[in-house]
PDB file of N, CA and C in Angstrom:
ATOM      1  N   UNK A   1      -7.838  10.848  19.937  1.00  0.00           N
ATOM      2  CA  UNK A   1      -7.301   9.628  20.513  1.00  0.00           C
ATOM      3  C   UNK A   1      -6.059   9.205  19.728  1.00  0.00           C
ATOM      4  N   UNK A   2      -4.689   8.825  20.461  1.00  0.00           N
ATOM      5  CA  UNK A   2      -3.330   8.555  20.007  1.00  0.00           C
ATOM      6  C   UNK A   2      -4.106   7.084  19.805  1.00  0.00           C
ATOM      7  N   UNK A   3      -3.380   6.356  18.211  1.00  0.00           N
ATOM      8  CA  UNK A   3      -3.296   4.923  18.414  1.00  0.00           C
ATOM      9  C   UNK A   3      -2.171   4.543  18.521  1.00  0.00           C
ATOM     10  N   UNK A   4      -1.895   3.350  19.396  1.00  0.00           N
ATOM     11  CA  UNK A   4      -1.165   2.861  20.181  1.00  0.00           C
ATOM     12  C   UNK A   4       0.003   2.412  19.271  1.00  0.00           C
ATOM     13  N   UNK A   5       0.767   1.863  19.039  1.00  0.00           N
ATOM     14  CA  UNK A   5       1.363   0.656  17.626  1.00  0.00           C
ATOM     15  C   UNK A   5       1.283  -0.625  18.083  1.00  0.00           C
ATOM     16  N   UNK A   6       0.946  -1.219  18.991  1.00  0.00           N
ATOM     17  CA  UNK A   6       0.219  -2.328  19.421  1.00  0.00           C
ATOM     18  C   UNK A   6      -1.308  -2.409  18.315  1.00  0.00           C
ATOM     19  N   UNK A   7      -1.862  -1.210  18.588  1.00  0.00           N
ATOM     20  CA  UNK A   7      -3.046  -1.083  17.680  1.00  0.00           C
ATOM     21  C   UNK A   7      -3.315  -1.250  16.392  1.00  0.00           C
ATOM     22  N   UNK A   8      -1.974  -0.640  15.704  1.00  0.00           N
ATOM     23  CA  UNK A   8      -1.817  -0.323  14.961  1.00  0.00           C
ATOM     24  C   UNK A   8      -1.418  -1.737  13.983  1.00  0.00           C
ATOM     25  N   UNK A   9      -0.568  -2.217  14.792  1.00  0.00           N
ATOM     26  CA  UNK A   9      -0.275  -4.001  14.476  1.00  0.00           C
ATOM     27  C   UNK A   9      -1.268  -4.308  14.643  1.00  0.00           C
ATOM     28  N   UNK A  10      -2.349  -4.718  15.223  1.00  0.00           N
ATOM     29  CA  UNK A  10      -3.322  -5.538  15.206  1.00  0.00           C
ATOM     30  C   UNK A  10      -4.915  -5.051  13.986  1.00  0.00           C
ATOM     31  N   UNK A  11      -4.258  -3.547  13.759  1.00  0.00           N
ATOM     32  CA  UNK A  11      -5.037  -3.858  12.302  1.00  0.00           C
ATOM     33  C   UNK A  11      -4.764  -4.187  11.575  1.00  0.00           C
ATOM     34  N   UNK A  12      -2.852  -3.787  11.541  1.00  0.00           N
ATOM     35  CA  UNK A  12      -2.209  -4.703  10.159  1.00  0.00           C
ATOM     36  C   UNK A  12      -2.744  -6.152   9.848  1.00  0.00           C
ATOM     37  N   UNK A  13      -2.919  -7.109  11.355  1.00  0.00           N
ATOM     38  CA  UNK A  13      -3.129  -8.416  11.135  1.00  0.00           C
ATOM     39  C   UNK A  13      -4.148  -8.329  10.616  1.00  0.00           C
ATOM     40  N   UNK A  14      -5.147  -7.595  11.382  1.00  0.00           N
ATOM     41  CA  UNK A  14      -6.631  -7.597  10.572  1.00  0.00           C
ATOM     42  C   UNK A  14      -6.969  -7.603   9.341  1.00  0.00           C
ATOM     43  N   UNK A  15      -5.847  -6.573   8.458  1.00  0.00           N
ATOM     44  CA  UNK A  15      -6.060  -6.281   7.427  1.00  0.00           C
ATOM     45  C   UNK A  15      -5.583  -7.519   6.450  1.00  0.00           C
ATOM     46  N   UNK A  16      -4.557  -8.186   6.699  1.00  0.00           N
ATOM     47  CA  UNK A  16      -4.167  -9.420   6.180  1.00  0.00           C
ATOM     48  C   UNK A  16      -5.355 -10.593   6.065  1.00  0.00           C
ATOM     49  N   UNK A  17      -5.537 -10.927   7.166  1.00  0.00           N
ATOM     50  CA  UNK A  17      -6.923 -12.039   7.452  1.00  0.00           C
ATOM     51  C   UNK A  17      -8.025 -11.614   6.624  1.00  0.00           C
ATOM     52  N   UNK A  18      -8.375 -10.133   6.527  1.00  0.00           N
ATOM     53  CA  UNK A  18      -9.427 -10.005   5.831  1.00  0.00           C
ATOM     54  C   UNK A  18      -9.426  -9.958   3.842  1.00  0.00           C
ATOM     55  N   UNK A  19      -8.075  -9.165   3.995  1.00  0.00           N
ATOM     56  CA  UNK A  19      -8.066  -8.653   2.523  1.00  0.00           C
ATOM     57  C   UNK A  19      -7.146  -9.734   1.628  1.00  0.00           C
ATOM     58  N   UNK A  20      -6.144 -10.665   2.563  1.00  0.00           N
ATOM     59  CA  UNK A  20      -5.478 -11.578   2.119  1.00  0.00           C
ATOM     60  C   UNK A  20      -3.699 -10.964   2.351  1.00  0.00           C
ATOM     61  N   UNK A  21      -2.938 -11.867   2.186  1.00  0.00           N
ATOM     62  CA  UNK A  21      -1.134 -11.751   2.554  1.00  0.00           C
ATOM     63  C   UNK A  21      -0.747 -12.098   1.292  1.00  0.00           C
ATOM     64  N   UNK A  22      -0.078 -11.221   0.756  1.00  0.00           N
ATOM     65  CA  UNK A  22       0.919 -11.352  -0.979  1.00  0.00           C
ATOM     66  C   UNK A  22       2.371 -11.158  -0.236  1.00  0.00           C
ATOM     67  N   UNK A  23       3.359 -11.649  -1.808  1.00  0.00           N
ATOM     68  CA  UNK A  23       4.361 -11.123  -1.253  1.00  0.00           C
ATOM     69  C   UNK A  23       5.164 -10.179  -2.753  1.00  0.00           C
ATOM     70  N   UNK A  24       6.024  -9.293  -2.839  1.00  0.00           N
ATOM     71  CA  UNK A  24       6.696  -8.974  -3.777  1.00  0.00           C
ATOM     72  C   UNK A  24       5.994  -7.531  -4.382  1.00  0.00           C
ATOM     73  N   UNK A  25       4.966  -7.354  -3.600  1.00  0.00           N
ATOM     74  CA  UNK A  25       4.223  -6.145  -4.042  1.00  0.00           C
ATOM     75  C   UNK A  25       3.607  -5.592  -2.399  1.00  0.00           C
ATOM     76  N   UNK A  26       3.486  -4.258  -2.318  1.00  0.00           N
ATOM     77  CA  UNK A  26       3.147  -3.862  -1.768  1.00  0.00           C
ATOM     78  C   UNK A  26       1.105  -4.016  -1.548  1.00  0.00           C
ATOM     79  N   UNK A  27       0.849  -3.756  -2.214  1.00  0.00           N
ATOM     80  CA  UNK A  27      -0.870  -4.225  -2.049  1.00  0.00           C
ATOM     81  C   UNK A  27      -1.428  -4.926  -3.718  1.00  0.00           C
ATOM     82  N   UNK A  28      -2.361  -5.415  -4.338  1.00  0.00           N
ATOM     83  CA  UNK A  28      -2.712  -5.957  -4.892  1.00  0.00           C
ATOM     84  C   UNK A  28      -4.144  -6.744  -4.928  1.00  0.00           C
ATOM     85  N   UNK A  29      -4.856  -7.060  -5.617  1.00  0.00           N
ATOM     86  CA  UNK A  29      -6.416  -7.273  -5.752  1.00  0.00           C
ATOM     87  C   UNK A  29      -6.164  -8.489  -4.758  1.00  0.00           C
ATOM     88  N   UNK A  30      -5.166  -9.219  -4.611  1.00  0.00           N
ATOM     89  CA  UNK A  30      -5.484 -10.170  -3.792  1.00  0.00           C
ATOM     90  C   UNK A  30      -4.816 -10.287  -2.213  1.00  0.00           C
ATOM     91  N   UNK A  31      -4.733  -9.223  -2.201  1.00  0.00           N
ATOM     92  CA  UNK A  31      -4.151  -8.595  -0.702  1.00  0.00           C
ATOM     93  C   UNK A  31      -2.916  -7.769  -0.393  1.00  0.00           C
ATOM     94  N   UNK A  32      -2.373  -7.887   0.468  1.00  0.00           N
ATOM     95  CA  UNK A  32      -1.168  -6.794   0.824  1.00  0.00           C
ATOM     96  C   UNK A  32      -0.214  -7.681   1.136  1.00  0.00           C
ATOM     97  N   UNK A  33       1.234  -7.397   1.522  1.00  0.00           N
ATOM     98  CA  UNK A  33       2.026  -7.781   1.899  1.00  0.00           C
ATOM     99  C   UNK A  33       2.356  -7.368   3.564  1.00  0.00           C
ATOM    100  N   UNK A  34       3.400  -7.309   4.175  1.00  0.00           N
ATOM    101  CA  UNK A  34       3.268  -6.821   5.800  1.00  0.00           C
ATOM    102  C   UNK A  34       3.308  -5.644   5.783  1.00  0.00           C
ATOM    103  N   UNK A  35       4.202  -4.964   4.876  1.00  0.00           N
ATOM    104  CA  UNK A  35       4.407  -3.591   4.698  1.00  0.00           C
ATOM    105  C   UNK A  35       3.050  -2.943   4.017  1.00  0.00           C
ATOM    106  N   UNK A  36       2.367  -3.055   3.538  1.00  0.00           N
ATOM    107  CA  UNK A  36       1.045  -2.771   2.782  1.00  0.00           C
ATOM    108  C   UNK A  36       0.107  -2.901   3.516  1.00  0.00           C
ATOM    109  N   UNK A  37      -0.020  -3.988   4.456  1.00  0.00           N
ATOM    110  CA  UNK A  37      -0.494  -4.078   5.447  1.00  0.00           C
ATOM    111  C   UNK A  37      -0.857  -3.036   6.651  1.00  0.00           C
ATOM    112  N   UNK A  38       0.531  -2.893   7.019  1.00  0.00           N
ATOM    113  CA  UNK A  38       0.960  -1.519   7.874  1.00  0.00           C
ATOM    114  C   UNK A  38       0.509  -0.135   7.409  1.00  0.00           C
ATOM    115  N   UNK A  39       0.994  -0.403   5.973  1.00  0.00           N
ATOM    116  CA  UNK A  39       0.626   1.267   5.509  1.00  0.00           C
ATOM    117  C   UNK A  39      -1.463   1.266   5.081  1.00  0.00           C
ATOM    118  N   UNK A  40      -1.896  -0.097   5.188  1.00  0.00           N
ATOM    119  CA  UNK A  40      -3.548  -0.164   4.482  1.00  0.00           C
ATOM    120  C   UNK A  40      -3.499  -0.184   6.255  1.00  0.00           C
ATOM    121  N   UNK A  41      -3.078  -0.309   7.290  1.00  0.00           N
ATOM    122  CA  UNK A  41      -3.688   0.255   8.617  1.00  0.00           C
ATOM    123  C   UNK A  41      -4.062   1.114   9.303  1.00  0.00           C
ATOM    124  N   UNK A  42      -2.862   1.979   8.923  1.00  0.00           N
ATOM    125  CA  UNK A  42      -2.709   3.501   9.308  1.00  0.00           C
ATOM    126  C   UNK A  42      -3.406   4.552   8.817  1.00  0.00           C
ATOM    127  N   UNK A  43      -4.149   3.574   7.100  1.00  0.00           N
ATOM    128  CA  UNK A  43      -5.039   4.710   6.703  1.00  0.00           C
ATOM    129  C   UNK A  43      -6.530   4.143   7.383  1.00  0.00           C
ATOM    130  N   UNK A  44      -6.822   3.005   7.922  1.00  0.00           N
ATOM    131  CA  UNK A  44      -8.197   2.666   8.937  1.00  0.00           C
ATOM    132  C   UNK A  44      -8.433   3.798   9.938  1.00  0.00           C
ATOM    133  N   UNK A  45      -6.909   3.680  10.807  1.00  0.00           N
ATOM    134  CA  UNK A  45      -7.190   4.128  11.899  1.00  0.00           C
ATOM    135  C   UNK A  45      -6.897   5.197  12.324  1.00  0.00           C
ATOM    136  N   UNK A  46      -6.708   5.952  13.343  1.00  0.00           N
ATOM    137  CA  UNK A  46      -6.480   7.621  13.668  1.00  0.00           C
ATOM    138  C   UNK A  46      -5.084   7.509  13.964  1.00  0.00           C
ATOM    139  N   UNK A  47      -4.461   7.599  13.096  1.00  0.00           N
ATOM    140  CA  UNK A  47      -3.016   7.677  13.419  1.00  0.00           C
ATOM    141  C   UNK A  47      -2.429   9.345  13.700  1.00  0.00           C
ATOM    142  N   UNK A  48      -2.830   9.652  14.622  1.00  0.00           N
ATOM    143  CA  UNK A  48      -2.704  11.056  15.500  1.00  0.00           C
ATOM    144  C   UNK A  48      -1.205  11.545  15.204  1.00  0.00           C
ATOM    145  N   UNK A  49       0.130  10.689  15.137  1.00  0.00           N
ATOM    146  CA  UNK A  49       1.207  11.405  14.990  1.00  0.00           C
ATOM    147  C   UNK A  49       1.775  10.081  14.339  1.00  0.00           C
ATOM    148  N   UNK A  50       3.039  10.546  13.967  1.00  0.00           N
ATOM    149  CA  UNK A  50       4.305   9.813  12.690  1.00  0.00           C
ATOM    150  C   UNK A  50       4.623   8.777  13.456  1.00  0.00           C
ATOM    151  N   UNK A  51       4.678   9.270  15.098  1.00  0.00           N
ATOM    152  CA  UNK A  51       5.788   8.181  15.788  1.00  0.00           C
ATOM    153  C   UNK A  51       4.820   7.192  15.878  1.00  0.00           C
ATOM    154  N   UNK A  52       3.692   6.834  16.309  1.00  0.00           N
ATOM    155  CA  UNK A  52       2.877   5.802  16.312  1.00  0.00           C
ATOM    156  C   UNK A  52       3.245   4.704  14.727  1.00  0.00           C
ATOM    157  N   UNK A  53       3.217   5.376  13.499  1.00  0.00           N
ATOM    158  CA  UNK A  53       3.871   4.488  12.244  1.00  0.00           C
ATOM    159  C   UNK A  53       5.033   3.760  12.682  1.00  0.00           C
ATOM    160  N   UNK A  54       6.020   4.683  13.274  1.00  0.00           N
ATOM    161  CA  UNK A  54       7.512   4.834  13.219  1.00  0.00           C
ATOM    162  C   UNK A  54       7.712   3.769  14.383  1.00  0.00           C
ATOM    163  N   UNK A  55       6.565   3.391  15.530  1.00  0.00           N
ATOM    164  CA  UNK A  55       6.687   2.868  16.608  1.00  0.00           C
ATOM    165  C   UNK A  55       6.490   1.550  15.921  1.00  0.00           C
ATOM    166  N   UNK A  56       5.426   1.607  15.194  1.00  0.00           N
ATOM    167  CA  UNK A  56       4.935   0.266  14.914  1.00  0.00           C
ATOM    168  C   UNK A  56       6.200  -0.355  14.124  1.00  0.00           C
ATOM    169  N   UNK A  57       7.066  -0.030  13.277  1.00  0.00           N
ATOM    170  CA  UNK A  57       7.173  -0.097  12.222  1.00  0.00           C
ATOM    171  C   UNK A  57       8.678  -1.049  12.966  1.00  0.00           C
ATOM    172  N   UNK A  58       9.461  -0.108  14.225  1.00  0.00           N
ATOM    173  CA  UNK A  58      10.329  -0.182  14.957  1.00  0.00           C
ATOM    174  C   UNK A  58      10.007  -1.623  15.322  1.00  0.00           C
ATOM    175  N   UNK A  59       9.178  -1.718  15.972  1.00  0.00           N
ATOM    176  CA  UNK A  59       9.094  -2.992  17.045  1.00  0.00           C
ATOM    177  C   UNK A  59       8.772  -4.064  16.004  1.00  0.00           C
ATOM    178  N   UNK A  60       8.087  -4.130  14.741  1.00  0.00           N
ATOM    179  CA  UNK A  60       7.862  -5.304  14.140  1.00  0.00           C
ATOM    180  C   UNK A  60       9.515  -5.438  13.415  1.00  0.00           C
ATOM    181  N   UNK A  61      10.142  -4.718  13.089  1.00  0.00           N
ATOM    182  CA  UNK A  61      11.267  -5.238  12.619  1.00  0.00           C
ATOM    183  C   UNK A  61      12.926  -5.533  13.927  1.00  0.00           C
ATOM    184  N   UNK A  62      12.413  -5.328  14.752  1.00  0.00           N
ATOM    185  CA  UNK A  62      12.995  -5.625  15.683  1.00  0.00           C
ATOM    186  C   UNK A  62      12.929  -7.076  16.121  1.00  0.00           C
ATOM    187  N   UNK A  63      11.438  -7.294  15.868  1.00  0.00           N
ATOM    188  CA  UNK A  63      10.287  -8.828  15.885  1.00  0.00           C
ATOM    189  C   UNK A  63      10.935  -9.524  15.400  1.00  0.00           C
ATOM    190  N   UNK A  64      11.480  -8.988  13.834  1.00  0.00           N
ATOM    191  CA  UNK A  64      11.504  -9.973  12.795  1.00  0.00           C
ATOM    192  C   UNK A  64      12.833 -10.526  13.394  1.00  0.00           C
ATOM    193  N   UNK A  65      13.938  -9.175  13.533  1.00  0.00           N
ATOM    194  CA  UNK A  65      15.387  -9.249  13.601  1.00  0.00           C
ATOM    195  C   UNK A  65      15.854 -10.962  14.905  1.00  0.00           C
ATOM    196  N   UNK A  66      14.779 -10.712  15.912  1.00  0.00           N
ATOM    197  CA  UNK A  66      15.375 -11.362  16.880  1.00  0.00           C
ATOM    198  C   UNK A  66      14.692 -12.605  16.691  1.00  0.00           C
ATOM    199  N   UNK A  67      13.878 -12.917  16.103  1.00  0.00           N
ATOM    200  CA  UNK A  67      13.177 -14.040  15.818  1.00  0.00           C
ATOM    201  C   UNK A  67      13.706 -14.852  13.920  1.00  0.00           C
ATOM    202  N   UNK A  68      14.361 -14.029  13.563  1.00  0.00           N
ATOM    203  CA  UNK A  68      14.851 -14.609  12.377  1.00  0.00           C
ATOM    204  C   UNK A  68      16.397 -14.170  11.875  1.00  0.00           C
ATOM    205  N   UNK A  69      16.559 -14.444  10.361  1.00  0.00           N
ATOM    206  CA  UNK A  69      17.902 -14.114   9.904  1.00  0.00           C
ATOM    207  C   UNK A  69      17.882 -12.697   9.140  1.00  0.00           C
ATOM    208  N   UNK A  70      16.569 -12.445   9.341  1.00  0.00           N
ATOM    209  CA  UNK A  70      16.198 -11.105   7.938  1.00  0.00           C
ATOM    210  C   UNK A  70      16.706  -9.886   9.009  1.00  0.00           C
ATOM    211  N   UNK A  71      16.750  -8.739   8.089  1.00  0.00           N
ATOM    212  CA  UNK A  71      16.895  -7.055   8.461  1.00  0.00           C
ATOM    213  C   UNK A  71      15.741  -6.459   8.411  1.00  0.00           C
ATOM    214  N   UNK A  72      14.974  -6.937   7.927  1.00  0.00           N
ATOM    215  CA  UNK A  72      14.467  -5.616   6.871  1.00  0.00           C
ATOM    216  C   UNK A  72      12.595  -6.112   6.751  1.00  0.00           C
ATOM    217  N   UNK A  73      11.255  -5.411   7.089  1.00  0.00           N
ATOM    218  CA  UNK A  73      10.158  -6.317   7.311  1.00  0.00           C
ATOM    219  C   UNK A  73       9.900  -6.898   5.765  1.00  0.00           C
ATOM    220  N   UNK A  74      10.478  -6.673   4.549  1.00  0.00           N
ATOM    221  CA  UNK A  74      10.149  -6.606   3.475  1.00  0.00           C
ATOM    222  C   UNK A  74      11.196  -8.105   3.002  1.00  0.00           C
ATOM    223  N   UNK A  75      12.529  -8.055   3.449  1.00  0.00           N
ATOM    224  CA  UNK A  75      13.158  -9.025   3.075  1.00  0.00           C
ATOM    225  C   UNK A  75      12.472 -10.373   4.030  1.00  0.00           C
ATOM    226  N   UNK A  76      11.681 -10.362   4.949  1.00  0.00           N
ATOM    227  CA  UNK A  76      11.638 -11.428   5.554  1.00  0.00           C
ATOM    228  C   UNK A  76      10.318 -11.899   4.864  1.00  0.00           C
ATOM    229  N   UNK A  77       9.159 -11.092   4.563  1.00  0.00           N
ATOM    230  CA  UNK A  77       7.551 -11.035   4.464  1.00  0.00           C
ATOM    231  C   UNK A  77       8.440 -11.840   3.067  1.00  0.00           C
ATOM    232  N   UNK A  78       9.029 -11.490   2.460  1.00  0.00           N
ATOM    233  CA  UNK A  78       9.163 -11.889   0.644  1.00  0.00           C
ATOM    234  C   UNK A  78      10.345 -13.181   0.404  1.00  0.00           C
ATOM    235  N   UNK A  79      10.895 -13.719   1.649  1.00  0.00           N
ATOM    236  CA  UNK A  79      11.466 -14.593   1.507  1.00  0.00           C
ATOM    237  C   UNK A  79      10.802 -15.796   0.568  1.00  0.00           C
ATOM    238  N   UNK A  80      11.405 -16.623  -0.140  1.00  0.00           N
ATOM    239  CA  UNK A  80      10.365 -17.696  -0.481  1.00  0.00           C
ATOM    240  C   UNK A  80       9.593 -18.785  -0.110  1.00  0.00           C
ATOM    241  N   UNK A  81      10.122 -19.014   1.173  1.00  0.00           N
ATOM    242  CA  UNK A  81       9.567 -20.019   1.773  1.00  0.00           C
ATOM    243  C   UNK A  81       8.542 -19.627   3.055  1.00  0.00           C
ATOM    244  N   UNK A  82       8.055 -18.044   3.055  1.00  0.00           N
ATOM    245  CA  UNK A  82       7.462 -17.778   3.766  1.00  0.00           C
ATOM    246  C   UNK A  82       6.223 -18.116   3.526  1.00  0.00           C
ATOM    247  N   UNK A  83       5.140 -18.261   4.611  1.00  0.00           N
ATOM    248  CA  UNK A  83       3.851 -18.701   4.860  1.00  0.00           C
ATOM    249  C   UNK A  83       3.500 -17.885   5.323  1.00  0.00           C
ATOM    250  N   UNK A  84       1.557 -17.817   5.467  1.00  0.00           N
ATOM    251  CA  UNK A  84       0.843 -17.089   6.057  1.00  0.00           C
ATOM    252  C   UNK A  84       1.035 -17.049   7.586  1.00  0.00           C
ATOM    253  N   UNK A  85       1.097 -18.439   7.733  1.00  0.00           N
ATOM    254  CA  UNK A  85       0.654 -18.655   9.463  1.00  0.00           C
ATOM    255  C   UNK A  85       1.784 -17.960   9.992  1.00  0.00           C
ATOM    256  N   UNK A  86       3.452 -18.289   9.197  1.00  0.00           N
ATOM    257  CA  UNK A  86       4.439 -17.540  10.383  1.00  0.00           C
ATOM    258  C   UNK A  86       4.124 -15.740  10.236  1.00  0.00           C
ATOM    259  N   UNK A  87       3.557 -15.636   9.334  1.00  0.00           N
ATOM    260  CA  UNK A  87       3.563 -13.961   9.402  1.00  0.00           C
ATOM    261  C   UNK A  87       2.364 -13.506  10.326  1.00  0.00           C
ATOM    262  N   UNK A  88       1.292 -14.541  10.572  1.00  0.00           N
ATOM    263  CA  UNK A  88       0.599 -13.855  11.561  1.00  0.00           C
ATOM    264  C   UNK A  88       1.059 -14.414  13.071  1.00  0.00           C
ATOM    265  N   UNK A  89       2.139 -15.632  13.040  1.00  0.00           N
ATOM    266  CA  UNK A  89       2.601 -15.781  14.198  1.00  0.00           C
ATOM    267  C   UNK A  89       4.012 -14.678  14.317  1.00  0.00           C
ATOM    268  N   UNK A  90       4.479 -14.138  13.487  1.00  0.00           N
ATOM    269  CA  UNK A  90       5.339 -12.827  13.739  1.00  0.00           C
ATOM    270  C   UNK A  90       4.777 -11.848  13.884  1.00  0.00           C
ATOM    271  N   UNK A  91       3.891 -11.426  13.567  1.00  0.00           N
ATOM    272  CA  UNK A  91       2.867 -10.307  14.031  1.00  0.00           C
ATOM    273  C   UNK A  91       1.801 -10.642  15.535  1.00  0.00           C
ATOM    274  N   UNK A  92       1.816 -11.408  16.024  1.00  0.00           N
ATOM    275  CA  UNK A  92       1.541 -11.735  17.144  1.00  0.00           C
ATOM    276  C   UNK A  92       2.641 -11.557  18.652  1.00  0.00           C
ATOM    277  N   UNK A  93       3.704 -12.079  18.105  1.00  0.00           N
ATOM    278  CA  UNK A  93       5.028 -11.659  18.926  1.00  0.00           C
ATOM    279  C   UNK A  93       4.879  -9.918  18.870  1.00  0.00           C
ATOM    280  N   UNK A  94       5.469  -9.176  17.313  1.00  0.00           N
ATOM    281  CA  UNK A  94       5.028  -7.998  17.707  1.00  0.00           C
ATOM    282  C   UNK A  94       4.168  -7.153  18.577  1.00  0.00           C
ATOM    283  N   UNK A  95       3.141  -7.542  18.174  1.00  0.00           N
ATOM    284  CA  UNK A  95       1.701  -6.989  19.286  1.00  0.00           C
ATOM    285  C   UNK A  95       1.979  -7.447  20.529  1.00  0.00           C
ATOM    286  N   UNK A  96       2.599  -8.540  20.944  1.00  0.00           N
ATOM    287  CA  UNK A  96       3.321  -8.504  22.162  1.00  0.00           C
ATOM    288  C   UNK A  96       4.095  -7.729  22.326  1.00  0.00           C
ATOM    289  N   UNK A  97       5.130  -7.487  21.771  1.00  0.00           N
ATOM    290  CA  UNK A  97       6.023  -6.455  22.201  1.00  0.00           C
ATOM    291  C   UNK A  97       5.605  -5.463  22.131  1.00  0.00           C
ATOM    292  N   UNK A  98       4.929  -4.820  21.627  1.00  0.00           N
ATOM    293  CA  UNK A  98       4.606  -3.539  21.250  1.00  0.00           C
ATOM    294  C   UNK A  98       3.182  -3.197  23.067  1.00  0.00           C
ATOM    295  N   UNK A  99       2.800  -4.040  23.701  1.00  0.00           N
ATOM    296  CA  UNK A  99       1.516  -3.564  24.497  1.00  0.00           C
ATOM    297  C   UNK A  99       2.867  -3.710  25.691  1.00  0.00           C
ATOM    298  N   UNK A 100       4.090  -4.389  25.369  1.00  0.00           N
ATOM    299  CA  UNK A 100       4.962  -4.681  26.700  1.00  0.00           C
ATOM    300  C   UNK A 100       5.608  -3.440  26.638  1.00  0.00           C
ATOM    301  N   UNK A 101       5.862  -2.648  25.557  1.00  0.00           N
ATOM    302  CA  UNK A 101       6.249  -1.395  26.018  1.00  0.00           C
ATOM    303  C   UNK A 101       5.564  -0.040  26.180  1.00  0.00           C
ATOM    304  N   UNK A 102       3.967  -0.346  25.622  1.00  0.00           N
ATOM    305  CA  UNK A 102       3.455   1.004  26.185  1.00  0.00           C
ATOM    306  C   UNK A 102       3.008   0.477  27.845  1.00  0.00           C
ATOM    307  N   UNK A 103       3.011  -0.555  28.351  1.00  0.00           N
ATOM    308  CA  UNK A 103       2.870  -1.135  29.712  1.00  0.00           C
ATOM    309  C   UNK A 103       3.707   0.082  30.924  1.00  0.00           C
TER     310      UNK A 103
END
């Protein structure tokens, strides 16, 4: 079974809610960051080929791009004034975008 990157985002979120959202490090005893996130997803789930990463990875920074001032999922997740709630309300837009284009 291919996972989707819709899917694939929605374990990232999972993995946040459960394990906790840091920022400035990739993973850590007290959770992950978005990118850590992504990469603590891909090892959950059956990630069958690269492009499914590469898909996910595409559309959340595309997310970020059109919904903010950042480039980059790492410069936005580590800004300082970032919060939990907008990163799971930016990862929600994603997973939207991402089920609107395997549609």
């Amino acid at each position: 079974m291919t996972v989707k990157a819709s899917d694939l985002l929605q374990e990232a979120k999972n993995r946040l809610i459960e394990d906790g959202w840091i920022q400035y490090h990739l993973h850590r005893q007290e959770g992950h960051c978005l990118t850590g996130a992504l990469q603590e997803a891909a090892g959950r789930v059956e990630v069958d080929e690269y492009c499914d990463w590469v898909s996910a990875n595409r559309i959340l920074t595309e997310t970020i791009e059109a919904n903010s001032r950042a480039e980059t999922i790492v410069g936005w997740n580590d800004h300082r004034i970032r919060t939990f709630d907008q990163v799971m309300e930016m990862l929600d837009k994603a997973i939207l975008a991402a089920k609107e284009a395997e549609a």
